[in-house]
Protein backbone atom coordinates (compact mmCIF):
# COMPACT_ATOMS: atom_id res chain seq x y z
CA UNK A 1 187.58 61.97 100.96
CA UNK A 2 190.84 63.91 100.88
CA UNK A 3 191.93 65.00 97.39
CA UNK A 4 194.50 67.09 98.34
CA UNK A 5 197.74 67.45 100.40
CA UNK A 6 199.88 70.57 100.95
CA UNK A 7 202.87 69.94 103.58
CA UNK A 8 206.38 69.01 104.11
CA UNK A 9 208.17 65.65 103.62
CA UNK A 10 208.84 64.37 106.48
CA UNK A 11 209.75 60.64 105.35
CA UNK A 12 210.52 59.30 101.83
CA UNK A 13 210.26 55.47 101.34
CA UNK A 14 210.48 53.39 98.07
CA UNK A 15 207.02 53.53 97.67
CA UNK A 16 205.35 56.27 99.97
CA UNK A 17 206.02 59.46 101.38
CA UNK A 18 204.99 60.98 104.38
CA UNK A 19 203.35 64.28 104.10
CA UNK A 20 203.00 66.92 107.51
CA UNK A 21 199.70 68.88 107.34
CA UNK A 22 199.45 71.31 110.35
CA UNK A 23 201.26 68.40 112.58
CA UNK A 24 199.43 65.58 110.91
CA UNK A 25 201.38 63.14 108.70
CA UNK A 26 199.61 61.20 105.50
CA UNK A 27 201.34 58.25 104.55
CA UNK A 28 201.09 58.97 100.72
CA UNK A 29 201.87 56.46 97.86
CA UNK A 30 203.69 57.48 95.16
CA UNK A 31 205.56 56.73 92.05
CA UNK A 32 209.20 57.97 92.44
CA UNK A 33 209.24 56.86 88.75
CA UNK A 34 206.49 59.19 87.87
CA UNK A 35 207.47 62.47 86.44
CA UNK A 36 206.09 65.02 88.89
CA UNK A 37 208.03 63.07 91.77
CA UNK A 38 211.48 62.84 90.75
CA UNK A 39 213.93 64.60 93.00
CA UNK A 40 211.90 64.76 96.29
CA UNK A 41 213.83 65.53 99.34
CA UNK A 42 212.96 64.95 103.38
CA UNK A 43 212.16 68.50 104.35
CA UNK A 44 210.96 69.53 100.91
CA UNK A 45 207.64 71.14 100.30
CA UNK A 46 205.02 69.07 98.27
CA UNK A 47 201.80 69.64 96.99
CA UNK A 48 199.77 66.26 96.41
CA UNK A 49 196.75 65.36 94.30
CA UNK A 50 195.45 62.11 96.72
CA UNK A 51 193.14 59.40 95.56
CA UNK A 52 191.73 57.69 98.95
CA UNK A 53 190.92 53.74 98.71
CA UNK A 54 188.90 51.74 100.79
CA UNK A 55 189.45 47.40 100.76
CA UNK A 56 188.20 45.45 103.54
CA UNK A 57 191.03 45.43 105.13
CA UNK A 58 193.13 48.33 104.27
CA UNK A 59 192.53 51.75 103.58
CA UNK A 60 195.22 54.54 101.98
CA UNK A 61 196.05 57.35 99.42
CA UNK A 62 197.72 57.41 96.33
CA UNK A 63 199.32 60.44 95.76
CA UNK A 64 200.06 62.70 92.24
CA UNK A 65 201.42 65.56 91.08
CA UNK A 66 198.64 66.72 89.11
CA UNK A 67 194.61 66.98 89.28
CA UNK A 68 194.53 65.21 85.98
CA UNK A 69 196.93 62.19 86.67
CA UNK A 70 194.82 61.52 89.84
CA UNK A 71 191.15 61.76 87.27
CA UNK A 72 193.16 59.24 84.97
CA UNK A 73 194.15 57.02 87.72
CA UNK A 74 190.37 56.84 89.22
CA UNK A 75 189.68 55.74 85.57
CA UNK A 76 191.97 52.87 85.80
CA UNK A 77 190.83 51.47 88.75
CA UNK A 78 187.52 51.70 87.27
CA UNK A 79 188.18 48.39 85.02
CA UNK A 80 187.82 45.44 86.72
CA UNK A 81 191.13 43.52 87.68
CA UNK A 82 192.98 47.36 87.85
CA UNK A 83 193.02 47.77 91.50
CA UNK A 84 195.26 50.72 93.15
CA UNK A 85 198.53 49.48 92.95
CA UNK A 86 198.08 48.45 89.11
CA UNK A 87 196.65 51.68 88.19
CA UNK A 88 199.64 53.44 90.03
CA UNK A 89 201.75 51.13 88.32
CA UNK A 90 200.29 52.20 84.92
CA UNK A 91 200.68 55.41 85.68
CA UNK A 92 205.00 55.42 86.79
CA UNK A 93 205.50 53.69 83.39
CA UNK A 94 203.38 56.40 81.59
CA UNK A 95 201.51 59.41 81.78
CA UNK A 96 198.19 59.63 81.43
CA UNK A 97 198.39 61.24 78.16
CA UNK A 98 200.39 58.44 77.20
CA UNK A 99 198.16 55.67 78.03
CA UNK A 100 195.22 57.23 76.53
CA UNK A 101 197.04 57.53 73.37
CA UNK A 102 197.66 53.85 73.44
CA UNK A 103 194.07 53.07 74.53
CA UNK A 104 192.75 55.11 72.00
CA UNK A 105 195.19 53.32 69.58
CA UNK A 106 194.10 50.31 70.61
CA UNK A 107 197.42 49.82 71.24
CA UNK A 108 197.73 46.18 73.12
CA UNK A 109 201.12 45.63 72.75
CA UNK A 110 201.86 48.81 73.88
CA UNK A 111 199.94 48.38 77.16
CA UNK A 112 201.47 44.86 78.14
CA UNK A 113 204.92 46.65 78.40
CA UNK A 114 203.18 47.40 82.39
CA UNK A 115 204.65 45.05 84.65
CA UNK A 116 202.08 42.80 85.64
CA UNK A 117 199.35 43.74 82.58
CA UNK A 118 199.16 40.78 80.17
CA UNK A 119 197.21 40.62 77.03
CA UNK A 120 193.70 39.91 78.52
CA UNK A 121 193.69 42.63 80.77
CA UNK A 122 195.04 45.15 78.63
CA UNK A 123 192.69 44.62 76.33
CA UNK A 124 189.96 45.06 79.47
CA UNK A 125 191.32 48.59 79.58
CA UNK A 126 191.44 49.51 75.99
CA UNK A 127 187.34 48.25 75.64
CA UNK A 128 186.23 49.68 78.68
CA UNK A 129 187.77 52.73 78.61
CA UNK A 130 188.35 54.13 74.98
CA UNK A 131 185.76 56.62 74.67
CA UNK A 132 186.81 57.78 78.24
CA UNK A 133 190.19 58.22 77.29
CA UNK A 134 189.69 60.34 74.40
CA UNK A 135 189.56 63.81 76.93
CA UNK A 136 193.01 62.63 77.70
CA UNK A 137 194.40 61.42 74.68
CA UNK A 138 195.94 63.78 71.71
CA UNK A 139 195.15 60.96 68.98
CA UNK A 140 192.11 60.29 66.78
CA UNK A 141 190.87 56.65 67.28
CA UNK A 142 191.40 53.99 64.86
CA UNK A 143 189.23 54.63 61.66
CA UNK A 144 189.90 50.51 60.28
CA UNK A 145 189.96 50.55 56.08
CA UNK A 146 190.10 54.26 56.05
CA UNK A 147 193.10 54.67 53.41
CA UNK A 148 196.72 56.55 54.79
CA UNK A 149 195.80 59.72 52.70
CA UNK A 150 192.09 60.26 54.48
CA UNK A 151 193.83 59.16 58.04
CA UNK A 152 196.17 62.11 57.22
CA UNK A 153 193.50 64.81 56.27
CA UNK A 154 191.61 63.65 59.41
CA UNK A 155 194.32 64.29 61.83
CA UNK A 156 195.04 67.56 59.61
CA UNK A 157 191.74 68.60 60.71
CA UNK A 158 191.82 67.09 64.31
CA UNK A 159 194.80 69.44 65.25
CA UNK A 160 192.87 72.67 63.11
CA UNK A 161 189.57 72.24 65.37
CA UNK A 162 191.97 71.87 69.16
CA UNK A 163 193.87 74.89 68.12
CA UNK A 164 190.10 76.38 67.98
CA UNK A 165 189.83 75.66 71.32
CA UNK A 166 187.72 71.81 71.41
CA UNK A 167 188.95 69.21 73.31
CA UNK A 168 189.49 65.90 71.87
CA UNK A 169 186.38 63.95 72.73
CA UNK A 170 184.41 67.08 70.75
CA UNK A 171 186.81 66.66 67.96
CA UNK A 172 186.04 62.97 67.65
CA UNK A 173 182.56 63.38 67.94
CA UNK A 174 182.58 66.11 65.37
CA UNK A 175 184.96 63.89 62.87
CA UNK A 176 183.02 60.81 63.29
């Protein structure tokens, strides 16, 4: 598997660039949308995070700017009917801080703003993948008929025990 790229841009496309490793180009996808990306040049330096997928057919790499944006994006395509180009889809309109938020929100509506997500498969995502999402997210999950004032105390706490140093799927455990 290759995970990661270090090179010069030798092409940009509207959906791929082409990285040169030691005379050896990688056709990379990418999101130009995507934060990390934005203001890439031919010629330019660029450090990639790759994700390599296999179909039948066709093989390739998707291509971020961070180690964790790449982890998220395996997650995606974890869910069935989130293939590669979905996930990287997912992952131009948000971050993948923001998506975990809204999965652990349980945030549908949230997640159907993705081009080509509707309601059933969004809400594939948020079941399969809420507890997952909580080492990404910064929000508490849902606590249904839990009054405003307890919510409030909870996330009180929640930010207390990260600034002590655990991450969010130990705070949730420990708040649960």
């Amino acid at each position: 598997m290759i995970a990661y790229l270090k090179g010069k841009i030798v092409e940009i496309g509207d959906t791929y660039v082409v990285v040169d490793v030691n005379g050896v180009g990688y056709k990379v996808y990418i999101s130009h949308e995507a934060e990390g990306w934005k203001g890439l040049t031919k010629d330019s330096d660029i450090e990639v995070y790759t994700s390599q997928y296999f179909r039948e057919l066709e093989q390739g790499l998707y291509g971020f700017p961070t180690p964790q944006e790449r982890n998220f994006y395996e997650l995606l395509t974890t869910v069935s009917g989130v293939g590669p180009k979905l996930a990287s889809t997912i992952l131009s309109k948000f971050d993948s801080e923001n998506i975990a938020n809204l999965i652990v929100k349980e945030d549908v509506v949230g997640i159907v703003k993705v081009p080509g997500i509707g309601k059933k498969v969004a809400e594939k995502i948020i079941v399969e993948l809420r507890e997952k999402a909580l080492e990404y997210s910064n929000e508490l999950p849902e606590n249904k008929g839990i009054s405003k004032k307890w919510r409030d105390e909870l996330e009180f706490l929640a930010q207390a025990l990260r600034k002590l140093g655990f991450n969010n799927k130990e705070v949730s455990e420990i708040l649960d």
